[in-house]
N, C-alpha and C. Protein backbone atom coordinates (compact mmCIF):
# COMPACT_ATOMS: atom_id res chain seq x y z
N UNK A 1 -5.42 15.28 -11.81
CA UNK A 1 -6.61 14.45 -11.73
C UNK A 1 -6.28 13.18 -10.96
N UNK A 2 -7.58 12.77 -10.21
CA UNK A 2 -6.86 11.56 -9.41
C UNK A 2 -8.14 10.02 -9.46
N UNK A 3 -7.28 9.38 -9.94
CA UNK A 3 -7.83 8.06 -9.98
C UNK A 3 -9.03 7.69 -9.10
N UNK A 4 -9.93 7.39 -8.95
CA UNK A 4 -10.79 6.52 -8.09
C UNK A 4 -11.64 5.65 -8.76
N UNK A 5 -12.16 4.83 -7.88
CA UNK A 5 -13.24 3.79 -8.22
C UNK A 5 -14.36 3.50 -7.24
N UNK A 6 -15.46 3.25 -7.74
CA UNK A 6 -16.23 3.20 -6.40
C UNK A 6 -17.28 1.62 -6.47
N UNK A 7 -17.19 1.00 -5.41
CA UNK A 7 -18.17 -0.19 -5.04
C UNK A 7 -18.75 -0.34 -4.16
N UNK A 8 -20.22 0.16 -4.20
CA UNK A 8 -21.38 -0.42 -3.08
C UNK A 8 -21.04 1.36 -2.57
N UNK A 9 -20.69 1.22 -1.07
CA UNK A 9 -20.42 2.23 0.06
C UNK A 9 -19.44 2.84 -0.42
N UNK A 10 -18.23 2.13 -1.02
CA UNK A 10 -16.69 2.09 -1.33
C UNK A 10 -16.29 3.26 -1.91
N UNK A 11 -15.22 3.78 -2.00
CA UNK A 11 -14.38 4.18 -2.80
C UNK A 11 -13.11 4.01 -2.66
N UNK A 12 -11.95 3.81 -3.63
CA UNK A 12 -10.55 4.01 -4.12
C UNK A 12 -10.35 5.49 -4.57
N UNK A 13 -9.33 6.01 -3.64
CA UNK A 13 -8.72 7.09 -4.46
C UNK A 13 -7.54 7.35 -3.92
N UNK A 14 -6.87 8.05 -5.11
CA UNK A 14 -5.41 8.74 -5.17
C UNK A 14 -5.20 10.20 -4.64
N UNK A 15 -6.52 10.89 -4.62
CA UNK A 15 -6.31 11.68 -3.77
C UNK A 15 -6.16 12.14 -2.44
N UNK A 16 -4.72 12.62 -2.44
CA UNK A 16 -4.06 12.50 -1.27
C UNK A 16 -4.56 13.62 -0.29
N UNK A 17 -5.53 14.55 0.26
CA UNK A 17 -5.89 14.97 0.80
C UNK A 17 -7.20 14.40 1.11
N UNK A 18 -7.62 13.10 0.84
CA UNK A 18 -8.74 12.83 1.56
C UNK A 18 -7.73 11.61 2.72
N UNK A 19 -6.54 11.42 2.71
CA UNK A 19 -5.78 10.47 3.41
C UNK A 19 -5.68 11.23 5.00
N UNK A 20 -6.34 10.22 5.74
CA UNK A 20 -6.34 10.04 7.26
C UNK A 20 -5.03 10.46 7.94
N UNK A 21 -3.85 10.96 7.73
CA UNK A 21 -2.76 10.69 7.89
C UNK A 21 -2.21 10.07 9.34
N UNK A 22 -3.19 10.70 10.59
CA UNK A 22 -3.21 9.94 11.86
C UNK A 22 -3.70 8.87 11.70
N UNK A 23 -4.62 8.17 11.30
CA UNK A 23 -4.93 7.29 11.04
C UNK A 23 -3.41 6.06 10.55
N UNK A 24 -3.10 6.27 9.32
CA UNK A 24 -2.12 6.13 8.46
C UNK A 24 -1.14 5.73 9.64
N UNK A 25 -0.69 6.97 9.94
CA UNK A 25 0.44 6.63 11.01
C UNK A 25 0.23 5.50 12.20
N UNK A 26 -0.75 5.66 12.88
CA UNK A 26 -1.26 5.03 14.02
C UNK A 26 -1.41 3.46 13.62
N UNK A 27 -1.66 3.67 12.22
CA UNK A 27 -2.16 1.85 12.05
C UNK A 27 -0.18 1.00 11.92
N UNK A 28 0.70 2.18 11.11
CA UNK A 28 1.69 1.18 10.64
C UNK A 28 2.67 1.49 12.09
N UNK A 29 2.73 2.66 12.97
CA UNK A 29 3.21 2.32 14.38
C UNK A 29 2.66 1.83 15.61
N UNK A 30 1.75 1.20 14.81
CA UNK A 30 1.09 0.87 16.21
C UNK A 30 0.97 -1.10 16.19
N UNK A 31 0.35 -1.10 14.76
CA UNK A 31 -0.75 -2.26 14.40
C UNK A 31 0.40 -3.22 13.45
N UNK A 32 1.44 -2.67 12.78
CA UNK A 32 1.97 -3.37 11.76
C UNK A 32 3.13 -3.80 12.05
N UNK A 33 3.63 -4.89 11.52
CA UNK A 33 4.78 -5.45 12.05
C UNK A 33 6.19 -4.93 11.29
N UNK A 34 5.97 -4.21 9.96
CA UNK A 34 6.91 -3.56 9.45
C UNK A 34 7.63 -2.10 9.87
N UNK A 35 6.41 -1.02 10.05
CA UNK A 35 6.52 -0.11 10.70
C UNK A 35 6.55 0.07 12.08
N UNK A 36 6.66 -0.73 12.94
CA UNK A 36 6.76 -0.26 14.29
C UNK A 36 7.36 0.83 14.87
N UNK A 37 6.94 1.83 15.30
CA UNK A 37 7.25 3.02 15.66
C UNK A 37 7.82 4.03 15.07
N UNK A 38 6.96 3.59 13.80
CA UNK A 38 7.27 4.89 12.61
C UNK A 38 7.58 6.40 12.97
N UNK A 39 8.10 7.39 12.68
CA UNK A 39 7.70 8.77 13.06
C UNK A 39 6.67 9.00 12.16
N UNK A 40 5.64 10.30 12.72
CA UNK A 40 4.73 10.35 11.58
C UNK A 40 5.42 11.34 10.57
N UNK A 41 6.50 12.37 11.04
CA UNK A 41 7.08 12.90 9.83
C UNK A 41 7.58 11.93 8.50
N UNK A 42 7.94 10.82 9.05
CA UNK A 42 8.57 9.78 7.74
C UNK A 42 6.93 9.51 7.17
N UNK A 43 6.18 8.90 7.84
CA UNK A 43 4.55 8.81 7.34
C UNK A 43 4.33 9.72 6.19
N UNK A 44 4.11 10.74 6.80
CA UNK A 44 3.93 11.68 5.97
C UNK A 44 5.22 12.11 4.92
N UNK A 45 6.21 12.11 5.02
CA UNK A 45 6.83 11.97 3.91
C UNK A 45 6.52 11.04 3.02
N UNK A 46 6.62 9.91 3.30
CA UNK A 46 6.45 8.70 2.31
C UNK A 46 5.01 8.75 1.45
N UNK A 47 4.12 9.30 2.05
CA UNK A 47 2.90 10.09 1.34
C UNK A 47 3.22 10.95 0.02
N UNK A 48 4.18 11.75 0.89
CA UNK A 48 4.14 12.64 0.03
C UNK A 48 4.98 12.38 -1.53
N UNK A 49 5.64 11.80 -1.29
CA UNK A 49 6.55 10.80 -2.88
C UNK A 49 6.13 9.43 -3.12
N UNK A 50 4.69 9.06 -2.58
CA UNK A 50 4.09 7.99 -3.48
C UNK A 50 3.06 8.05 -4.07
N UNK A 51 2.59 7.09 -4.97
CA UNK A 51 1.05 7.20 -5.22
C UNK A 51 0.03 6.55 -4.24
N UNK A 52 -0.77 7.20 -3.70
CA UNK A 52 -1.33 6.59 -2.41
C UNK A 52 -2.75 6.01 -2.85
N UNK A 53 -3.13 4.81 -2.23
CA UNK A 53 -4.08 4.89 -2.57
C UNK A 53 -5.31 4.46 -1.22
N UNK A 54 -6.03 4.67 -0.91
CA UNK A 54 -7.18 5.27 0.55
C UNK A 54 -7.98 4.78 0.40
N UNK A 55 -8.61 3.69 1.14
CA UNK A 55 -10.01 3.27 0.57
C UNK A 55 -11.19 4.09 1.56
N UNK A 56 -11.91 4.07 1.35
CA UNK A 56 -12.96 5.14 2.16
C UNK A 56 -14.44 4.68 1.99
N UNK A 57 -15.09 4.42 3.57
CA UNK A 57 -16.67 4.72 3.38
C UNK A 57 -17.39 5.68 4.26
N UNK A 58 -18.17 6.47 3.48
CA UNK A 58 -18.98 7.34 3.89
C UNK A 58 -17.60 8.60 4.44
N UNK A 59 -16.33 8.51 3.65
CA UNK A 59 -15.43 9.62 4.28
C UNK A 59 -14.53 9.39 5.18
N UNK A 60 -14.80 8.06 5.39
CA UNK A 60 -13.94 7.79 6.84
C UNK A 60 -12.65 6.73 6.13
N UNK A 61 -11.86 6.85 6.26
CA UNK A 61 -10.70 6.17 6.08
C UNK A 61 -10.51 4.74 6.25
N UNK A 62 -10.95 3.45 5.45
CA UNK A 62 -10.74 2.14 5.96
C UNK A 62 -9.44 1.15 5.68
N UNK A 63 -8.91 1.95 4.89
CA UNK A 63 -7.59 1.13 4.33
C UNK A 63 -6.57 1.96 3.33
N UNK A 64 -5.36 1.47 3.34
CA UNK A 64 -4.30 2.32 2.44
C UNK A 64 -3.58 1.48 1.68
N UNK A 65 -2.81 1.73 1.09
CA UNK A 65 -1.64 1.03 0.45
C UNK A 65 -1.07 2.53 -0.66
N UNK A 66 0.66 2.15 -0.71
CA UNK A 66 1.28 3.03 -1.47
C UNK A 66 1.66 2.38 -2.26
N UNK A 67 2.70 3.12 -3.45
CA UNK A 67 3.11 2.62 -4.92
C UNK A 67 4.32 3.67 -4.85
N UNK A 68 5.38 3.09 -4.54
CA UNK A 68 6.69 3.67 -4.80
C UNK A 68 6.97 3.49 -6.54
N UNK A 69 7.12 4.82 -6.49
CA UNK A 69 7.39 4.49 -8.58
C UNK A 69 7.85 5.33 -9.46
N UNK A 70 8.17 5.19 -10.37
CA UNK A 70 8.82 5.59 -11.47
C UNK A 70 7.92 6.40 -12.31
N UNK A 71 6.73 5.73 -12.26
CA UNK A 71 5.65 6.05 -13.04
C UNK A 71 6.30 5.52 -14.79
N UNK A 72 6.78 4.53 -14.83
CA UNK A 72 7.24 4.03 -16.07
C UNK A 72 7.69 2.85 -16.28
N UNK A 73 8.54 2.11 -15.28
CA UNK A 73 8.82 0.99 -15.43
C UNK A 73 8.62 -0.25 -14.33
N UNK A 74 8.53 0.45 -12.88
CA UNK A 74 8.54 0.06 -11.64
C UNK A 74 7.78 0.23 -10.88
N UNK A 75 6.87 -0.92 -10.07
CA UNK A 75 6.48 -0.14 -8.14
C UNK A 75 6.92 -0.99 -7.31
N UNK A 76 7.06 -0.23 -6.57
CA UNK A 76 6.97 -1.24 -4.89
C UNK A 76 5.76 -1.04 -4.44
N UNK A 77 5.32 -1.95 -4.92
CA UNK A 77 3.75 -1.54 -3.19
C UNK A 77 4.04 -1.91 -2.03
N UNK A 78 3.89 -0.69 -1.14
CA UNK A 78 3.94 -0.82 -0.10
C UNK A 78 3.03 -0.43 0.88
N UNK A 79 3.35 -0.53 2.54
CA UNK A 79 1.97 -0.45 3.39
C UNK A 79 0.63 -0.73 3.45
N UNK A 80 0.31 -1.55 2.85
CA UNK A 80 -0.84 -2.22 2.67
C UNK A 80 -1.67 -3.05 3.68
N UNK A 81 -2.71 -1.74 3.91
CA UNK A 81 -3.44 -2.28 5.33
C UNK A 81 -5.26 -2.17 5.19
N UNK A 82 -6.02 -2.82 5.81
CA UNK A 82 -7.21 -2.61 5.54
C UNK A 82 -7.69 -2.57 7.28
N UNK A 83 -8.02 -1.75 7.81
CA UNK A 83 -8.40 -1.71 9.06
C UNK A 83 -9.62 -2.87 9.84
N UNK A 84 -9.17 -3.10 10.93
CA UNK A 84 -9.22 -4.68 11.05
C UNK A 84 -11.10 -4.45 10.83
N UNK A 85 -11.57 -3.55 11.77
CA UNK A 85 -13.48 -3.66 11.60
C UNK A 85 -13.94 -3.52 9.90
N UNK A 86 -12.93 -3.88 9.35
CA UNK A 86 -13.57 -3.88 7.90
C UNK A 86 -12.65 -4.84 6.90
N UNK A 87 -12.59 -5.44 7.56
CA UNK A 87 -11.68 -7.03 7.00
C UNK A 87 -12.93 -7.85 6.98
N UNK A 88 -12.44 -8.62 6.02
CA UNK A 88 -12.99 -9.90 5.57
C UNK A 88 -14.23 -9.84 4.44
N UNK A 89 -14.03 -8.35 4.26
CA UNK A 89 -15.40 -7.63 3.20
C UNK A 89 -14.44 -7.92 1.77
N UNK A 90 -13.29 -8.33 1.54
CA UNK A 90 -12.94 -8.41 -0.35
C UNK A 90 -11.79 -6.92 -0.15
N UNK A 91 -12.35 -6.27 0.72
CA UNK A 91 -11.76 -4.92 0.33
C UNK A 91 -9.79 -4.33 -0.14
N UNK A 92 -9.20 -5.66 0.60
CA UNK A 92 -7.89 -5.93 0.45
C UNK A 92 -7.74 -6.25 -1.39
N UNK A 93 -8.38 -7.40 -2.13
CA UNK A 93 -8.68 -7.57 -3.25
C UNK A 93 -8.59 -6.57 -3.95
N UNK A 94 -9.38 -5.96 -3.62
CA UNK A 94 -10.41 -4.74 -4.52
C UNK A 94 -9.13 -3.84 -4.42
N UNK A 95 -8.74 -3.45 -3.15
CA UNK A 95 -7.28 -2.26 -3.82
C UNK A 95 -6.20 -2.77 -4.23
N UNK A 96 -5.74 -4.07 -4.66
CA UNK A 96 -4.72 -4.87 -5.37
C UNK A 96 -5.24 -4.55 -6.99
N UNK A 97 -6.55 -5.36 -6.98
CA UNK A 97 -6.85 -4.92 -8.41
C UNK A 97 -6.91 -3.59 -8.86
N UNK A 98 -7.43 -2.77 -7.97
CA UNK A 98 -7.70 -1.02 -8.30
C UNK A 98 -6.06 -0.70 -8.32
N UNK A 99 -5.19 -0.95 -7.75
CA UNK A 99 -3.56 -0.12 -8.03
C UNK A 99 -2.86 -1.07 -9.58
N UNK A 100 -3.44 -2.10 -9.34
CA UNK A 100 -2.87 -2.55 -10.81
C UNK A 100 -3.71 -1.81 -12.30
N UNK A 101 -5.18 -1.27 -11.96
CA UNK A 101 -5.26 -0.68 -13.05
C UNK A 101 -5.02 0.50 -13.24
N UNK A 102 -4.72 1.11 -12.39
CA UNK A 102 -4.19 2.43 -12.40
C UNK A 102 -3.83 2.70 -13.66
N UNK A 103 -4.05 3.79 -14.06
CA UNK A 103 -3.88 3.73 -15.66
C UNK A 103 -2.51 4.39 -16.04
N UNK A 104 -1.95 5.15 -15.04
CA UNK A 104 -0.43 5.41 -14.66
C UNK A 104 0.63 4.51 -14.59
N UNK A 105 0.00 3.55 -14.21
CA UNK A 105 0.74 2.23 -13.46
C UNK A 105 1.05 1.21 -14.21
N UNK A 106 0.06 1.25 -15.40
CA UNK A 106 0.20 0.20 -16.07
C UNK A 106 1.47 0.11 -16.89
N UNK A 107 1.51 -1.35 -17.34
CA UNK A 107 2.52 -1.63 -18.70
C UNK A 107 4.01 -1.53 -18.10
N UNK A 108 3.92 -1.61 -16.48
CA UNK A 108 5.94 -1.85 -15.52
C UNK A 108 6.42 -2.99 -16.07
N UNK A 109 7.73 -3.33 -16.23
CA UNK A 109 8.27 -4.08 -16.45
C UNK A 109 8.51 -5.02 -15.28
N UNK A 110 8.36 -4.23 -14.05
CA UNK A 110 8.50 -5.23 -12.67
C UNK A 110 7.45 -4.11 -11.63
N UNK A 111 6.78 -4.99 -10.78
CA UNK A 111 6.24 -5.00 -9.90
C UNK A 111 6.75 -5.78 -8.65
N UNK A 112 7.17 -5.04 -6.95
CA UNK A 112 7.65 -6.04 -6.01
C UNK A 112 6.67 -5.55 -4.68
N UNK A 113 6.87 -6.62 -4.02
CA UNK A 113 6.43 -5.68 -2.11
C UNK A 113 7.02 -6.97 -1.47
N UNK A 114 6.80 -6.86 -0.48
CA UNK A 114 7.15 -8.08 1.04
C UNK A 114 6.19 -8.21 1.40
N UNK A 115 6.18 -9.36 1.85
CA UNK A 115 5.46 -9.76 3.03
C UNK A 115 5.48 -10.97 3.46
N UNK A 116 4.84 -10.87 5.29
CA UNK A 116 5.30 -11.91 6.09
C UNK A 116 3.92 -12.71 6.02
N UNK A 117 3.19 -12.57 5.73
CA UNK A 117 1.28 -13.02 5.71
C UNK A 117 0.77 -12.98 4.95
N UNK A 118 1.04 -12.13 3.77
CA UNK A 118 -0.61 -12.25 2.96
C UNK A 118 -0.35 -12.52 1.11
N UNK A 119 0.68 -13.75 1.40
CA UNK A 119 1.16 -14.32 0.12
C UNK A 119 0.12 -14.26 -0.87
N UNK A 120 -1.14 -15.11 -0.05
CA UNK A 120 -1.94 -15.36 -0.79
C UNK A 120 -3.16 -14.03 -1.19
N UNK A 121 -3.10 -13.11 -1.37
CA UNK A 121 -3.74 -12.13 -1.42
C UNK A 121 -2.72 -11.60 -2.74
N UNK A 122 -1.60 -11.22 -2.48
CA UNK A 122 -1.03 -10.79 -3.26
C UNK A 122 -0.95 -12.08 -5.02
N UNK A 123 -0.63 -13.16 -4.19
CA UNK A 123 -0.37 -14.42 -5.60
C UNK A 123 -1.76 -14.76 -6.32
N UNK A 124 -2.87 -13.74 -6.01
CA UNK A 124 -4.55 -13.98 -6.48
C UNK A 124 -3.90 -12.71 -7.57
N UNK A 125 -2.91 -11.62 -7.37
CA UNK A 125 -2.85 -10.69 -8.57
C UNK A 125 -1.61 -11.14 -9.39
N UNK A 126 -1.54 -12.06 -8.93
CA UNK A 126 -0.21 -12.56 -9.58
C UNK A 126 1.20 -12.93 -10.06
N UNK A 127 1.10 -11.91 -8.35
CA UNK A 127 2.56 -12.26 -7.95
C UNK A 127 2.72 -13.37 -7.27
N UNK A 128 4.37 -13.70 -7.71
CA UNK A 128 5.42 -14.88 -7.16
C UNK A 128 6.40 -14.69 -6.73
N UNK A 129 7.37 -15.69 -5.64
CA UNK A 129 8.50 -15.36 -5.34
C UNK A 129 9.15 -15.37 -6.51
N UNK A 130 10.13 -14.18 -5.66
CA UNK A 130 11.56 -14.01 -6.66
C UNK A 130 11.81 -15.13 -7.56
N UNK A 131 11.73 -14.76 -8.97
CA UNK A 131 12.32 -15.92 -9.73
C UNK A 131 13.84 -16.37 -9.88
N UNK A 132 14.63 -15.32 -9.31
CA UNK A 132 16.09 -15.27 -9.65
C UNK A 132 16.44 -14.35 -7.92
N UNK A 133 16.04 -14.49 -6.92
CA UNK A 133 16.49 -14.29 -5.76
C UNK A 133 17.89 -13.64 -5.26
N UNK A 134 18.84 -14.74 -5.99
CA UNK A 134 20.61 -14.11 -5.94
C UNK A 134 20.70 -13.00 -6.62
N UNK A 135 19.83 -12.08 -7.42
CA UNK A 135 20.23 -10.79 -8.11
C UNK A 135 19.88 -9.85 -7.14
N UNK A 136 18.99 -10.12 -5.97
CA UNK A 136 18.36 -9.24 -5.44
C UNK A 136 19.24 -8.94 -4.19
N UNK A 137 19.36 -7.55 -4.32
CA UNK A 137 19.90 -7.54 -2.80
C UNK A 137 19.91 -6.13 -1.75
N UNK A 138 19.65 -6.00 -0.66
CA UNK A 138 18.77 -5.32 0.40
C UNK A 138 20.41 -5.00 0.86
N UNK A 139 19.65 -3.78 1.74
CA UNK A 139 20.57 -2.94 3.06
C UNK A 139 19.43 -2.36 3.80
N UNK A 140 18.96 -3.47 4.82
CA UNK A 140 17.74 -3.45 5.52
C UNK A 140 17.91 -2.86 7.14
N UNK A 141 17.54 -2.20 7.59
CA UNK A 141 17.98 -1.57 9.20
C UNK A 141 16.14 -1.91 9.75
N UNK A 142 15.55 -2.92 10.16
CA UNK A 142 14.50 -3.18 10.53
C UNK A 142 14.41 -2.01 11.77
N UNK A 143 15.34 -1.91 13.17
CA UNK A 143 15.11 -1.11 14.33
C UNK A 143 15.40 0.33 13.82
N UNK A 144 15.45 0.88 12.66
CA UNK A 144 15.65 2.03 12.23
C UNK A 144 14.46 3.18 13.31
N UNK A 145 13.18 2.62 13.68
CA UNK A 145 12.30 3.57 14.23
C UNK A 145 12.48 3.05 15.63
N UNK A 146 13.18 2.37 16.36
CA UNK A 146 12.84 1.91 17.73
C UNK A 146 14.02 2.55 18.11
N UNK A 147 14.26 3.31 19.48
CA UNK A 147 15.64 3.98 20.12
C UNK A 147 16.24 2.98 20.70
């Protein structure tokens, strides 16, 4: 069974066969500053071992974001994009709050993601920087998709 929610035109869902996947791909190798020149096989892998979540009007694909997880204690949200002709509608909001209620999702002991821009989007759900920073630590290859 898969999660959704619906507002106005809107919908949220977890079901992963209504996901654009060209779409998907095209926005984080093309448009995003994390993914640059993703393969779409990794795309689509990373689909395939997260909880995805798709925002959609009238069927058409307007935004994504994933949930790397445990399904128990942890997520990473990641890829979190709302396609630019449908920015500035809340809709970024609306799937922050819709993946936090996920009813799967709930009750983690930690929640993380990055980002270079949209602090304030994310610190409206209530995240903050690292409280303890020196515990944390990366093995990051940023040009991993560029030859």
């Amino acid at each position: 069974m898969y999660y959704e929610v619906r507002r106005d035109a809107y919908l949220i869902s977890t079901d992963p066969s209504k996901i654009d996947v060209a779409l998907v791909h095209r926005y984080l190798g093309e448009s995003s500053y994390w993914a640059k020149n993703i393969p779409e096989e990794v795309v689509r892998k990373s689909i395939a071992n997260s909880v995805c979540f798709g925002i959609y009007e009238n069927g058409q694909q307007k935004g994504f974001a994933r949930v790397v997880t445990d399904k128990a204690t942890f997520g990473y949200v990641a890829d979190v994009f709302v396609v630019e002709a449908s920015r500035g509608l809340g809709l970024s909001k609306w799937l922050m709050d819709s993946i936090l209620a996920h009813p799967e999702l709930k009750g983690f002991r930690r929640w993380v993601l990055a980002t270079a821009d949209a602090h304030g989007l994310y610190a409206r759900s209530g995240f903050k920087p690292l409280a303890n920073p020196g515990r944390w630590m990366e093995l990051h290859n940023p040009d991993v998709y560029n030859p």
